[in-house]
Protein backbone atom coordinates (compact mmCIF):
# COMPACT_ATOMS: atom_id res chain seq x y z
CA UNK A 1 -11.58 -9.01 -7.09
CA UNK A 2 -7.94 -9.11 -7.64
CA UNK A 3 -5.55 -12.24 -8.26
CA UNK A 4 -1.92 -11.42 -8.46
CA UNK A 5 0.89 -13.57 -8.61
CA UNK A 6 3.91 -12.73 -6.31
CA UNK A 7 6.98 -13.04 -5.11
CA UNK A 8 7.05 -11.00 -2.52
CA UNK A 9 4.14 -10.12 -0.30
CA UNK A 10 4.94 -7.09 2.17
CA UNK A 11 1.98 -5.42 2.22
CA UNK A 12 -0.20 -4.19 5.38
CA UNK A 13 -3.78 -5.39 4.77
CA UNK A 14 -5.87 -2.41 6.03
CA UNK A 15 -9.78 -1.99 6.84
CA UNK A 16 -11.85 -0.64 4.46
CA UNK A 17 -13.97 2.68 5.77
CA UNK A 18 -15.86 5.68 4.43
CA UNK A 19 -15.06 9.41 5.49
CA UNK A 20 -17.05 12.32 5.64
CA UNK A 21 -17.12 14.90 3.28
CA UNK A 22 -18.74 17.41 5.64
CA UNK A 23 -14.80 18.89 6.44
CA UNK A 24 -12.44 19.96 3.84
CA UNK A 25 -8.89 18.50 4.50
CA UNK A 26 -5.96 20.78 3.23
CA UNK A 27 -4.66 19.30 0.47
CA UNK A 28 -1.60 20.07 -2.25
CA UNK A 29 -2.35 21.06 -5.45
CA UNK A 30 -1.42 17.93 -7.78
CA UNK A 31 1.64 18.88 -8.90
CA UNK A 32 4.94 16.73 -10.23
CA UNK A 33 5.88 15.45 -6.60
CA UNK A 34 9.88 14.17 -8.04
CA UNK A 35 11.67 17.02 -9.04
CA UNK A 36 14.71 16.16 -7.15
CA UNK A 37 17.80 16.47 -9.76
CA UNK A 38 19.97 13.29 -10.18
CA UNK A 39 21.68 11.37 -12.41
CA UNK A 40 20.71 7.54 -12.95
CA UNK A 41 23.68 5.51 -12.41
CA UNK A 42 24.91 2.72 -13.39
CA UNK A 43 25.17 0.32 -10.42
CA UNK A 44 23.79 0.53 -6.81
CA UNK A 45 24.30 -1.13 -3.48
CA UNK A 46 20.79 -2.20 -3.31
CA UNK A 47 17.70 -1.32 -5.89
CA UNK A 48 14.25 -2.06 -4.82
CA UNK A 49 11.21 -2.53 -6.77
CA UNK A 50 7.94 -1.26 -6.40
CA UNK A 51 6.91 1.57 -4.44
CA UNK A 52 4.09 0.23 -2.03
CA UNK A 53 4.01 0.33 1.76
CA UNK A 54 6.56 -2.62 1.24
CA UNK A 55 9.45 -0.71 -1.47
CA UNK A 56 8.95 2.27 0.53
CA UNK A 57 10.21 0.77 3.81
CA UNK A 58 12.54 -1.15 2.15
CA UNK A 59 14.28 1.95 0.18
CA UNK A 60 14.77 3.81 3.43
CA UNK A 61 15.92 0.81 5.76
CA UNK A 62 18.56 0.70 2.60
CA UNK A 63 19.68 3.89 3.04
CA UNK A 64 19.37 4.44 6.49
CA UNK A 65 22.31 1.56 6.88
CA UNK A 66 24.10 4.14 4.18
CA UNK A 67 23.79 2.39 0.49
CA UNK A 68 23.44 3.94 -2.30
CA UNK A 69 20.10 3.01 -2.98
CA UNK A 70 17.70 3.00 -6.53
CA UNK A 71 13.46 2.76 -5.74
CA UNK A 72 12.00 1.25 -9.29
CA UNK A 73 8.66 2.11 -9.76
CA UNK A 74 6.47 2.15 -13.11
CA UNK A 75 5.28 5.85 -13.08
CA UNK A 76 5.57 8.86 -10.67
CA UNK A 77 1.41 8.25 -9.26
CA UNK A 78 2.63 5.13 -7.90
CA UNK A 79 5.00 6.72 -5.30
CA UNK A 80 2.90 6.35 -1.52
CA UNK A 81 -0.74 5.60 -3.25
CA UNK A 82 -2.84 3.74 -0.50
CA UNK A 83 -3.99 1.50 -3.02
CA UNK A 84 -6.41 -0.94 -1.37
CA UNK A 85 -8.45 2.00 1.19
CA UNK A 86 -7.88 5.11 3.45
CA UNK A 87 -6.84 3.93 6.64
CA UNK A 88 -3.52 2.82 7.91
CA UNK A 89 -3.98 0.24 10.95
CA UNK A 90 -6.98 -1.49 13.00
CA UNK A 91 -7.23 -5.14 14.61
CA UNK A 92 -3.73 -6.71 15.05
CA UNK A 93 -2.76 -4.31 11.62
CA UNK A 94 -2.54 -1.66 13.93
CA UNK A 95 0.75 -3.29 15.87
CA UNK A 96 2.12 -4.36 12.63
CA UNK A 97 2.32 -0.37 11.91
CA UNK A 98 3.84 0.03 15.40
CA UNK A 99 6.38 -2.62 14.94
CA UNK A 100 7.76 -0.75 11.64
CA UNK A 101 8.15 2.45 13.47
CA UNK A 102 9.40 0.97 15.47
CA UNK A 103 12.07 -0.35 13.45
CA UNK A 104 13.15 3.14 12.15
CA UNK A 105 10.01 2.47 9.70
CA UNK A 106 8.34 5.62 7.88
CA UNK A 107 4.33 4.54 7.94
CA UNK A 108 3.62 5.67 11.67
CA UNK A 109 4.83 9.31 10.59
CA UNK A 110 3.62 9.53 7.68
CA UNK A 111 0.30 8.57 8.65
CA UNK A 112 0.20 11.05 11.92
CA UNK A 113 0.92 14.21 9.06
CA UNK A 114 -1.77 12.46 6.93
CA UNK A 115 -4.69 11.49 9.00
CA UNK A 116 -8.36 12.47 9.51
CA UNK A 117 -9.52 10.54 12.41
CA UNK A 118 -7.76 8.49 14.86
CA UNK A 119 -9.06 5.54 17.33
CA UNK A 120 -8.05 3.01 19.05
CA UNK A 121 -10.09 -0.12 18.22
CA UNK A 122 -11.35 -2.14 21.46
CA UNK A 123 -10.34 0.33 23.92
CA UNK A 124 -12.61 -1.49 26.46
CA UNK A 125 -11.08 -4.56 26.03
CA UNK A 126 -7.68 -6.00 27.18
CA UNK A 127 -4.55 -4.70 25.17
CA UNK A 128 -3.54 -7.14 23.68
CA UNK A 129 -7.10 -6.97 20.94
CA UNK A 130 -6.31 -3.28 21.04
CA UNK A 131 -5.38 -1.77 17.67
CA UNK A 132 -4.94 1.92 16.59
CA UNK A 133 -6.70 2.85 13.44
CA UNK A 134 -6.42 6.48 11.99
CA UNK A 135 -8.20 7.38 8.39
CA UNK A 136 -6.27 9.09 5.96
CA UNK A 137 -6.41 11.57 3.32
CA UNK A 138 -5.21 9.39 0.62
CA UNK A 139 -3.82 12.25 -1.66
CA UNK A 140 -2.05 13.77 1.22
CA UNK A 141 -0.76 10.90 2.24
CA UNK A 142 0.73 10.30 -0.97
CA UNK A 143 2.30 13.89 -1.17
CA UNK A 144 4.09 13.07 2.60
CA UNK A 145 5.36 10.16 1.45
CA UNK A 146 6.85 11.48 -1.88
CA UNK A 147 8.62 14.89 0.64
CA UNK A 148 9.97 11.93 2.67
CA UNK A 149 11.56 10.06 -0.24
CA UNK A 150 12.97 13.42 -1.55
CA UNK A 151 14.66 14.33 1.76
CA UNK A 152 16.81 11.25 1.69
CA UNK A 153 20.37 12.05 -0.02
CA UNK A 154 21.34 9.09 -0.98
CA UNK A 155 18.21 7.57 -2.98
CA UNK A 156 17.13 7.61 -6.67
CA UNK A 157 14.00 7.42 -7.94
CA UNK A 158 13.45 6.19 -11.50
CA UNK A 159 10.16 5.63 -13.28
CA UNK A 160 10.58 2.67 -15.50
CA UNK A 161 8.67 -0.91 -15.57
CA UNK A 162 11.03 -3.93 -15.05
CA UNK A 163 12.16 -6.11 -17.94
CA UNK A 164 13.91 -8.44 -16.61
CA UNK A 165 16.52 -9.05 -13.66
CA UNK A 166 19.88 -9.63 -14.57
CA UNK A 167 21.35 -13.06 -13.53
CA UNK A 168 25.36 -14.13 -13.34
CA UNK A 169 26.82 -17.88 -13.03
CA UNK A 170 28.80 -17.49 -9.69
CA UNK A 171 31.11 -20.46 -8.83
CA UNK A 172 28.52 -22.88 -7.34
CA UNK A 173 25.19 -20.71 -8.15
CA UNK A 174 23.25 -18.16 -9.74
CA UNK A 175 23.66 -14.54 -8.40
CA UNK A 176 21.05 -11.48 -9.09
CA UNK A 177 22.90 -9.04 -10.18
CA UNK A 178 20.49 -6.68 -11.16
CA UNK A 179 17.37 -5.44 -13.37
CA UNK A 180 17.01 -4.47 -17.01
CA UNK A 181 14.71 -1.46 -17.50
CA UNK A 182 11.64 -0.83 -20.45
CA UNK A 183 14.11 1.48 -21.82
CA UNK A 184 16.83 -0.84 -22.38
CA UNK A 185 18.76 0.65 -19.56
CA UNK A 186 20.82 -2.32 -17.72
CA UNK A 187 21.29 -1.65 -13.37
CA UNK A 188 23.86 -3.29 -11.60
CA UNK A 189 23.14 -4.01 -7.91
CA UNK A 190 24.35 -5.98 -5.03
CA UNK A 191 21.19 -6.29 -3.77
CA UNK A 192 17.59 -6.10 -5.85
CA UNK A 193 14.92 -6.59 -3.40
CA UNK A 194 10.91 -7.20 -5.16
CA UNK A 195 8.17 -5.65 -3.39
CA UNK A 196 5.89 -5.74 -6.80
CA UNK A 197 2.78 -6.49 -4.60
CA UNK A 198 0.02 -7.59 -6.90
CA UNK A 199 1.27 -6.25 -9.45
CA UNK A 200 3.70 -9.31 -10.66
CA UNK A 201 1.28 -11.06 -13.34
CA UNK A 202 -1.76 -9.37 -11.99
CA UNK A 203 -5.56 -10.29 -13.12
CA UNK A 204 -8.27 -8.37 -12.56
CA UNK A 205 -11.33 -10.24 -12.24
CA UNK A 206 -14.83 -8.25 -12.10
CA UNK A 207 -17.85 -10.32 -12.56
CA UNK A 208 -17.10 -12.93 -15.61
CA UNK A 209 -15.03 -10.44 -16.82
CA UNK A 210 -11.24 -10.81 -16.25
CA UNK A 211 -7.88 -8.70 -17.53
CA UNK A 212 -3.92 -8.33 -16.90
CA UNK A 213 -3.64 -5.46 -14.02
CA UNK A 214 -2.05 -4.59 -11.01
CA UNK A 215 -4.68 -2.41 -10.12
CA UNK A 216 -7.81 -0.84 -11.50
CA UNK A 217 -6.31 1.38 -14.20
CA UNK A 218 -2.45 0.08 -13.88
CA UNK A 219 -1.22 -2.38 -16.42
CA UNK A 220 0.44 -5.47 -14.60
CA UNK A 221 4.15 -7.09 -14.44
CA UNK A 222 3.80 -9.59 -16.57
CA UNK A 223 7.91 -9.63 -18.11
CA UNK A 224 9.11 -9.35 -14.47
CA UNK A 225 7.10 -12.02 -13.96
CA UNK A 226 8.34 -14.20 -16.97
CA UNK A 227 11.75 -13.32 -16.04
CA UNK A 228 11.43 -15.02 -12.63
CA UNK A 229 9.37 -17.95 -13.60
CA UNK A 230 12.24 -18.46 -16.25
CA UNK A 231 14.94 -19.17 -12.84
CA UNK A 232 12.77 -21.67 -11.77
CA UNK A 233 11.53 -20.20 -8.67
CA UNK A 234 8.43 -20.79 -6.95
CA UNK A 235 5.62 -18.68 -7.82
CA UNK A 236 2.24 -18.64 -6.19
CA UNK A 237 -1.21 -16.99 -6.56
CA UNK A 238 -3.09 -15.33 -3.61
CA UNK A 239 -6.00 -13.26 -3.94
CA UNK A 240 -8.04 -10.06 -2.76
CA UNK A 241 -11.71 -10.01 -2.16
CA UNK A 242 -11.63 -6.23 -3.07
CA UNK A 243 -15.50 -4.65 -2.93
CA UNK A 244 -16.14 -1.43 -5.42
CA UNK A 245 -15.51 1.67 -3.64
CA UNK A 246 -18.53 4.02 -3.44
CA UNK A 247 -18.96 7.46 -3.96
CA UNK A 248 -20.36 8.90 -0.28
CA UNK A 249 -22.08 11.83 -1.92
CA UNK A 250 -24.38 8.92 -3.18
CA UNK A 251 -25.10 7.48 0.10
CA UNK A 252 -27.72 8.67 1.99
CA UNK A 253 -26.27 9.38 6.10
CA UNK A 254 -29.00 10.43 7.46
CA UNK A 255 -29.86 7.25 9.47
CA UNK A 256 -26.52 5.64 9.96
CA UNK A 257 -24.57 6.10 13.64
CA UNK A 258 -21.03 8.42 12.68
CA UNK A 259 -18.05 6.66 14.79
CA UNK A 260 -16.01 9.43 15.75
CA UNK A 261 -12.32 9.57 16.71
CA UNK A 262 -11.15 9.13 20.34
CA UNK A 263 -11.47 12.69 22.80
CA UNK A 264 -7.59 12.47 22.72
CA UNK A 265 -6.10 10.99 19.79
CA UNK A 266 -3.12 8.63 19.73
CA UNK A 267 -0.61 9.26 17.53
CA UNK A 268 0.88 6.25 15.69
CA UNK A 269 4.66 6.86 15.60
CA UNK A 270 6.46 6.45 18.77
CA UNK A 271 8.55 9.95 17.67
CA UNK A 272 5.03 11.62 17.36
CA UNK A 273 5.25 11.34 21.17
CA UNK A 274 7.58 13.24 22.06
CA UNK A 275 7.50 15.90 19.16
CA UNK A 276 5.18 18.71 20.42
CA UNK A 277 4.28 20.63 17.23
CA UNK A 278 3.53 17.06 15.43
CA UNK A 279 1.08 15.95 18.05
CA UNK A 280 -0.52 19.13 17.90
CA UNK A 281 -1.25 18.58 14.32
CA UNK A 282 -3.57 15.96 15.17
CA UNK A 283 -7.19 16.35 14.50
CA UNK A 284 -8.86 17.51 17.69
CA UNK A 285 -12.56 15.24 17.86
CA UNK A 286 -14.45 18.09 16.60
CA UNK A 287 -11.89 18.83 13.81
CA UNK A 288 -12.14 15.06 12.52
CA UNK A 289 -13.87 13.36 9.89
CA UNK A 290 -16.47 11.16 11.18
CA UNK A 291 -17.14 7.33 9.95
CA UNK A 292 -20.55 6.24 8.51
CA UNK A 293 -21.21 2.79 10.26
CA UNK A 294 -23.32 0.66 7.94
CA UNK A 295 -24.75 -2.70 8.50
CA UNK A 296 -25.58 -5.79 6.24
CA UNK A 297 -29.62 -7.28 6.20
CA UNK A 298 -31.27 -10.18 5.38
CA UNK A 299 -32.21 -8.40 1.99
CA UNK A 300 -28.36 -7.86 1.43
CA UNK A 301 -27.63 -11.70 2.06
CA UNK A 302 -30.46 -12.82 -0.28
CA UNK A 303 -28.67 -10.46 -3.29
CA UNK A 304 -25.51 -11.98 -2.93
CA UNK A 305 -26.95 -15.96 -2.86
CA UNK A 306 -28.57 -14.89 -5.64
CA UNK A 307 -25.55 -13.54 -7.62
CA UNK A 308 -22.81 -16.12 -6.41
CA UNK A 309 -22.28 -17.70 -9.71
CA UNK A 310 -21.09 -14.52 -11.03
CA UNK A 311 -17.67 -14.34 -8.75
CA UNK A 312 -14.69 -16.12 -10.02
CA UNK A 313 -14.09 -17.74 -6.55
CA UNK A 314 -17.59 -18.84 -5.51
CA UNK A 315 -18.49 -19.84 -9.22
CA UNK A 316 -15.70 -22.19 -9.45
CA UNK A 317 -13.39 -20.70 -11.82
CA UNK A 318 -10.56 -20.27 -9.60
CA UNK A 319 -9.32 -21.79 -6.57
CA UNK A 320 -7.02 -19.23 -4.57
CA UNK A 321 -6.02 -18.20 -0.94
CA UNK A 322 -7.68 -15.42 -0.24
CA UNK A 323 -6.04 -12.69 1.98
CA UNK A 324 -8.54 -10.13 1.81
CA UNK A 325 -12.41 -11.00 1.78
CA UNK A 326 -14.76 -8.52 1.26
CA UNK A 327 -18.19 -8.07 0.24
């Protein structure tokens, strides 16, 4: 379970499910993904932190309306990682995904390079509950969305955790006027926009135990975090419901039902549409990765009764919103 503090909360929540390992997916070689050459200068039109769903989107829209745009981020893995699970979309998330490409957004085409399996949740039911889901291949995805950011010419990429933002007295008010860096390194902007996510004072808590994190393995922004609670703004606390993630070479399939991808899959970026070779890149059914569909029992309610007192939510020790339950 995962309690962050934020500012800014621009994340798409996305449903957690388990892909088969019976079909290799083409994959890079890890490699360094930012080689791009440039020079880090010393004031931008707009610099955005965090490079989530959220700073992603954000650093394009910037440049796409032609600033000169800096994406902040703490270390080159962080660039496109799906973070919470391998699937972009589902129930309602699905037209959220829409909505950004159809905005000029980047998610919709990164996940039609990037997916497994498509499907279109509720297809017998009325549109509106409709919602396209496709499963992704999570280091793939990462490796789209890191050619993407390297094709724009007017964005920087710099791997640094935030200090601090930098804060001027304008005549009636207080103006951000941009970030200092780890390093020292002081970055003008016009414009800094936070899309930290849970990283900005993040706790981890598993069990009793609890620690400073963003994410499993990922230190948390705990100066940013200071330096914003110092302006007097209002900061908050929501929190995920985040269940382990489980090895599916250490499930046993054999009885579960596979949920397969739709006969013709549907693309999730409007542009996908209309560009031939793209669409064809789509998984046919038989080329997809199938979905293990599990099920909870009585025996699986009993165990959790039976261990409530050991979550921080359900044994009293904190008292949060929750924005992602899971079990």
């Amino acid at each position: 379970m995962r309690v962050c503090l934020i500012l800014v909360l621009c994340c798409v929540l996305l449903v957690l499910c388990s892909v088969s390992s019976k079909l290799a997916v083409t994959t890079p070689p890890e490699r360094s993904l930012w080689s791009m050459p440039f020079t880090l200068k010393k004031a931008y039109d707009v610099v955005v932190v965090g490079a989530g769903h959220a700073g992603v989107e954000a650093a394009l829209a910037s440049v796409r309306r032609g600033a000169s745009t800096l994406l902040v981020t703490r270390k080159e893995e962080d660039l496109g990682v799906l973070a919470c699970n391998p699937s972009i979309g589902g129930i309602g998330k699905g037209h959220l995904a829409r909505e950004i490409d159809a905005l000029g957004g980047a998610m919709g085409r990164l996940a039609d390079r990037s997916g497994t399996s498509f499907k279109v949740l509720n297809l017998s039911r009325g549109i509106a509950v409709q919602g396209p889901r496709a499963q992704m291949d999570r280091s793939l995805y990462r490796h789209n969305t890191v050619d993407f950011l390297r094709s724009q010419k007017d964005l920087a990429v710099v791997f640094q955790p935030v200090q601090s933002l930098l804060v001027t007295q304008g005549i009636d008010r207080k103006k951000c006027s941009g970030l200092l860096l780890e390093d020292g390194q002081k970055i003008c902007a016009n414009s800094v926009v936070i899309t930290t996510g849970t990283f900005l004072n993040g706790k981890i808590f598993v069990g009793s135990e609890t620690f400073p994190a963003g994410r499993s393995g990922d230190g948390s922004s705990s100066a940013l975090a200071q330096s914003i609670q110092s302006l007097g703004l209002l900061m908050g606390r929501l929190k995920t419901g985040t269940p382990p993630r489980i090895d599916l070479k250490s499930i046993d399939t054999e009885g579960l039902s596979m949920q397969w991808q739709d006969d013709s899959p549907e693309p999730f970026s409007f542009l996908s549409l209309n560009n031939t070779p793209l669409k064809d890149k789509l998984p046919t059914k038989s080329a997809s990765l199938p979905t293990p569909i599990t099920h909870t029992t009585p025996e699986t309610h009993q165990i959790v009764k039976q261990n409530l007192f050991h979550s921080a939510e359900f044994g009293g020790w904190v008292a949060l919103l929750r924005i992602c339950p899971g079990m």
